[in-house]
Structure formats: structure tokens, C-alpha cells
Protein backbone atom coordinates (compact mmCIF):
# COMPACT_ATOMS: atom_id res chain seq x y z
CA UNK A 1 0.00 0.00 0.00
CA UNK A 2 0.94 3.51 -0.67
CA UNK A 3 2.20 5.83 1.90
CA UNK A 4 1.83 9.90 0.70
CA UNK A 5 3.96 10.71 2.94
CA UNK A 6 6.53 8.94 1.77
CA UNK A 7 5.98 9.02 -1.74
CA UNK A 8 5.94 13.09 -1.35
CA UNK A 9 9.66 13.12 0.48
CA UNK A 10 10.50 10.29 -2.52
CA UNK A 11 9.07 12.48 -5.22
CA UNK A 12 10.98 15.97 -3.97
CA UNK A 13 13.90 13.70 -3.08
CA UNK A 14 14.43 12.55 -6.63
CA UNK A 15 13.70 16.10 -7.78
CA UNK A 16 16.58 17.07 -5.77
CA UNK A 17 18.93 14.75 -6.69
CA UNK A 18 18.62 15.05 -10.19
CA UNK A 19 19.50 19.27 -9.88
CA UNK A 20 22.53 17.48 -7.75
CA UNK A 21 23.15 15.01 -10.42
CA UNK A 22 22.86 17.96 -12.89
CA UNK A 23 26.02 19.64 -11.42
CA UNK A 24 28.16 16.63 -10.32
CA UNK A 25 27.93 15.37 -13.86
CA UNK A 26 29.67 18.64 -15.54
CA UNK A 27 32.32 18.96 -12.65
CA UNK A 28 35.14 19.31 -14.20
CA UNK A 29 38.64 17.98 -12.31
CA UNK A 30 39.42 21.41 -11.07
CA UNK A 31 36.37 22.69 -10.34
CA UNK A 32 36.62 20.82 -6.61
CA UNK A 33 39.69 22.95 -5.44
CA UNK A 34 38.82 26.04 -6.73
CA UNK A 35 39.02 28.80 -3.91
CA UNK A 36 36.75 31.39 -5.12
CA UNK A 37 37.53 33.72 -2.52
CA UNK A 38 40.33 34.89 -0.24
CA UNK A 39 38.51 33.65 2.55
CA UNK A 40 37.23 30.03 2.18
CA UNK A 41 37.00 26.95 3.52
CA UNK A 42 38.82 24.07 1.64
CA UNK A 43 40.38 20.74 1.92
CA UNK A 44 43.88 19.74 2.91
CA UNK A 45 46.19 16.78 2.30
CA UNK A 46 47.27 15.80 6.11
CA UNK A 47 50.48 14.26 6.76
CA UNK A 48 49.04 10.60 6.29
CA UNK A 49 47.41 11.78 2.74
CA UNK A 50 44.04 11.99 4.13
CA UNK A 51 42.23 15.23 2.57
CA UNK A 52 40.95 17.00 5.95
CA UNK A 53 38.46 19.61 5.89
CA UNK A 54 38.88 23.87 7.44
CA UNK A 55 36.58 23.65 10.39
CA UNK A 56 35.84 25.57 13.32
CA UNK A 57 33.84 24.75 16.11
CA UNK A 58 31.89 28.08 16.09
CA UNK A 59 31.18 29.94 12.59
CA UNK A 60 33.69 32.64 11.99
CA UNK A 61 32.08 35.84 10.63
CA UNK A 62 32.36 36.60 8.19
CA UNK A 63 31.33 32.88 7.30
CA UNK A 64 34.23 31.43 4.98
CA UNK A 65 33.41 30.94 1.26
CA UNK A 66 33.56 26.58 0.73
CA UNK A 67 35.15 25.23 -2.21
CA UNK A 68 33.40 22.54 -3.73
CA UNK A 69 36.04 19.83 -2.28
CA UNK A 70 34.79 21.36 1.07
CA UNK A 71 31.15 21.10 0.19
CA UNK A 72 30.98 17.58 -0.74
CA UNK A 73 32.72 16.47 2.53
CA UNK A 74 29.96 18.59 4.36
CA UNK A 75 27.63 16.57 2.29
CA UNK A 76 29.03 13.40 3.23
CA UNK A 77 29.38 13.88 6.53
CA UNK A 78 26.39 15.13 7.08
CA UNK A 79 24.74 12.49 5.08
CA UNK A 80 27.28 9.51 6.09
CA UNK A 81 25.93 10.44 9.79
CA UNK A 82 22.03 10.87 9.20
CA UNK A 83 22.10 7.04 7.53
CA UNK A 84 24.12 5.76 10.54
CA UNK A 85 21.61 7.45 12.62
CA UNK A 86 18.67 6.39 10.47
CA UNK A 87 19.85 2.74 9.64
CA UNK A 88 20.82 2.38 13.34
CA UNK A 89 24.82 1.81 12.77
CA UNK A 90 27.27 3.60 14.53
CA UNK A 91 27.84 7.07 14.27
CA UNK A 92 31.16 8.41 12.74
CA UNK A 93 32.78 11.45 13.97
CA UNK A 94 33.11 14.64 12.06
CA UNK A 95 36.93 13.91 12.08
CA UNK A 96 36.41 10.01 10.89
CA UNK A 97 35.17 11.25 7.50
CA UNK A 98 37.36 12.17 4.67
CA UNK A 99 37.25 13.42 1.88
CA UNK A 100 38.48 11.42 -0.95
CA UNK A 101 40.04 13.10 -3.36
CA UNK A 102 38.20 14.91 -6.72
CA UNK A 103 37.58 11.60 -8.67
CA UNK A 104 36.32 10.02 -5.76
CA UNK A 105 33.73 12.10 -4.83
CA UNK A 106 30.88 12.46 -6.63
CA UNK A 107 30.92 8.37 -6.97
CA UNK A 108 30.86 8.91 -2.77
CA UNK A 109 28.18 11.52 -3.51
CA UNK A 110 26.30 9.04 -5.94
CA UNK A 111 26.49 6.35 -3.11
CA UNK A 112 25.05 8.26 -0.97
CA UNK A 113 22.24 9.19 -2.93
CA UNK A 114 21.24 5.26 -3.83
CA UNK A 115 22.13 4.42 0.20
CA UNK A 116 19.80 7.20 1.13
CA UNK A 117 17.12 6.78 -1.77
CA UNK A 118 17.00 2.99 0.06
CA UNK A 119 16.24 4.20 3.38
CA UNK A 120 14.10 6.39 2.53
CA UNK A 121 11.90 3.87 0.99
CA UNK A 122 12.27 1.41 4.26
CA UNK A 123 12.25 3.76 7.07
CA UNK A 124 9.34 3.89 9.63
CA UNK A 125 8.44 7.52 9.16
CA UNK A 126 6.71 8.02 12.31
CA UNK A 127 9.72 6.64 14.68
CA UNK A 128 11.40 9.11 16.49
CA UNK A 129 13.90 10.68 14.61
CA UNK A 130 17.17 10.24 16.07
CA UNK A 131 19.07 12.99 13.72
CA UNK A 132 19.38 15.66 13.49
CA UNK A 133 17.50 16.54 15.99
CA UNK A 134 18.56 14.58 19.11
CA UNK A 135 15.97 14.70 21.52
CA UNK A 136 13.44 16.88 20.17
CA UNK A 137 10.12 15.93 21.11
CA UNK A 138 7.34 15.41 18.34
CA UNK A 139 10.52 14.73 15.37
CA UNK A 140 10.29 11.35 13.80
CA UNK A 141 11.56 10.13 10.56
CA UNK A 142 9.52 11.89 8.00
CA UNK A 143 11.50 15.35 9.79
CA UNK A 144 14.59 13.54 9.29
CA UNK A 145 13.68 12.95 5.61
CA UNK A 146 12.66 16.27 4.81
CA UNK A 147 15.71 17.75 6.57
CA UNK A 148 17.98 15.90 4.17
CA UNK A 149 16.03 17.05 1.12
CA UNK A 150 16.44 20.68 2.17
CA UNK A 151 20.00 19.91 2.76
CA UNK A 152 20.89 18.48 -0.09
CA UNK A 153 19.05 20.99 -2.32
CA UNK A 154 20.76 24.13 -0.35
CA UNK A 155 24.60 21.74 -0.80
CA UNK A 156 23.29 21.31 -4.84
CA UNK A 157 22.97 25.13 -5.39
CA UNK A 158 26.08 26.01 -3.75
CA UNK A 159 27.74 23.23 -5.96
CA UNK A 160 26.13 24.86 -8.77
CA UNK A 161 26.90 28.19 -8.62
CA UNK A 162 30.06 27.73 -7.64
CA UNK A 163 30.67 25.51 -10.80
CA UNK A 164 28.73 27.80 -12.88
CA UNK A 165 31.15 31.16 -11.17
CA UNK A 166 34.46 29.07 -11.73
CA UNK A 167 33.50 28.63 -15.82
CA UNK A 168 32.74 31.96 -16.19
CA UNK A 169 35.99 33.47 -14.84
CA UNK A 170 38.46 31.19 -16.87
């Protein structure tokens, strides 16, 4: 039988994704590392050749501008930790995830999506949600699902026009 609900967050989920697939399939190799600013967030080889991501534990202001490498570690950290949340596995640490590398990652971004899009199609939506909203009263699932389609959609646009400013200025 047919949930709605469910077939609402599936239906603006798949909208989503393909705006997200839109971008990640014209990325061009150095697109991810592009700093468009003199202030921005990036990635950084570490001294074991993990790529580590700028952070701060409070937002600097003025906020830094992300690169694209940045941006798709947000979005699979972010996303890496709602499905661990969701799927009941156990949660990684901000520092546990990587980024890995500019070939790498929109096949980790395209995982994601299918890992997610699977979920989403077995989750309880009325359980209580346990991200990203710890201990909210009232939040179940179906919160948790619409959270990540606003998420994603906000990370997609900010891929976007990033990849759309870097063409235009070389």
C-alpha cells in the first residue's frame, strides 16, 4: 500500500537529486579545489594523505566561502551520519570522514544518494527521529527525511553556482 507521505519526500527527493546530479555530472577535475575567494573553507592533504576539511567549532564571521572539495565532505558527513543514525549503525565522527580526493567524490556523492534513496523507501516515518534533531520531542523520521532534502538541495545550489562562477571566470 501507498504511503503519501513517503511518496511526497521520494518524489521531492528525486527532484533534488537530479538538480545534484545535474552539477556533479559537468564537474570538471578542477572545479573541486577552486578557492573562489580569499577567505574560504577548503580541503587539505594531512600528513598521512588523508584530505581534511577547514573547520571551526563556532562559525567565523564573516562565514568562509567553501570550495566545492569542502562542500561535498559537508555533504558526506552530514549524510554519512544521518544514515548511521537512520539505519541504526554507529555514528562516525566529524573527524572520521574524509574526503576522498576529486575523482572520488561524486561516486561517494552518488552512493550516498542510492544508500539514502533505500532508506528512505524502508524507514518507519513516524519513529522518532534520532538525527538531526537529538531529543526533540514530536521529530520522527519523516523530519529527518525532509531535513535531508532541504540539505541536499541548499549543498546542490552552492555546488552549482560555484561551478557555474568558476567557468565563467576562466
Amino acid at each position: 500500500m501507498s504511503d503519501p507521505r513517503r511518496d511526497l519526500l521520494l518524489d521531492q527527493y528525486e527532484l533534488t537529486r537530479a538538480l545534484f546530479e545535474y552539477h556533479l555530472e559537468r564537474l570538471l577535475p578542477d572545479d573541486h579545489l577552486w578557492e573562489p575567494a580569499p577567505l574560504c573553507w577548503t580541503v587539505h592533504l594531512d600528513d598521512r594523505g588523508r584530505w581534511v576539511p577547514d573547520w571551526a567549532d563556532e562559525e567565523p564571521d564573516p562565514v568562509p566561502v567553501p570550495t566545492i572539495a569542502w562542500l561535498t565532505w559537508h555533504i558526506g558527513w552530514w549524510w554519512s551520519t544521518a544514515l548511521d543514525h537512520t539505519l541504526g549503525r554507529p555514528v562516525r565522527e566529524r573527524t572520521d570522514v574524509h574526503w576522498p580526493g576529486g575523482e572520488e567524490a561524486v561516486t561517494w556523492m552518488r552512493e550516498l544518494c542510492e544508500e539514502w534513496a533505500e532508506a528512505l523507501r524502508g524507514m518507519d516515518l513516524d519513529a522518532p527521529a534520532a538525527f538531526p534533531w537529538q531529543g526533540a520531542p514530536g521529530r520522527t523520521n519523516a523530519h529527518t527525511a525532509a531535513w535531508v532534502n532541504a540539505e541536499l538541495m541548499k549543498n546542490a545550489a552552492e555546488i552549482g553556482q560555484l561551478r557555474m562562477a568558476r567557468a565563467a571566470s576562466v
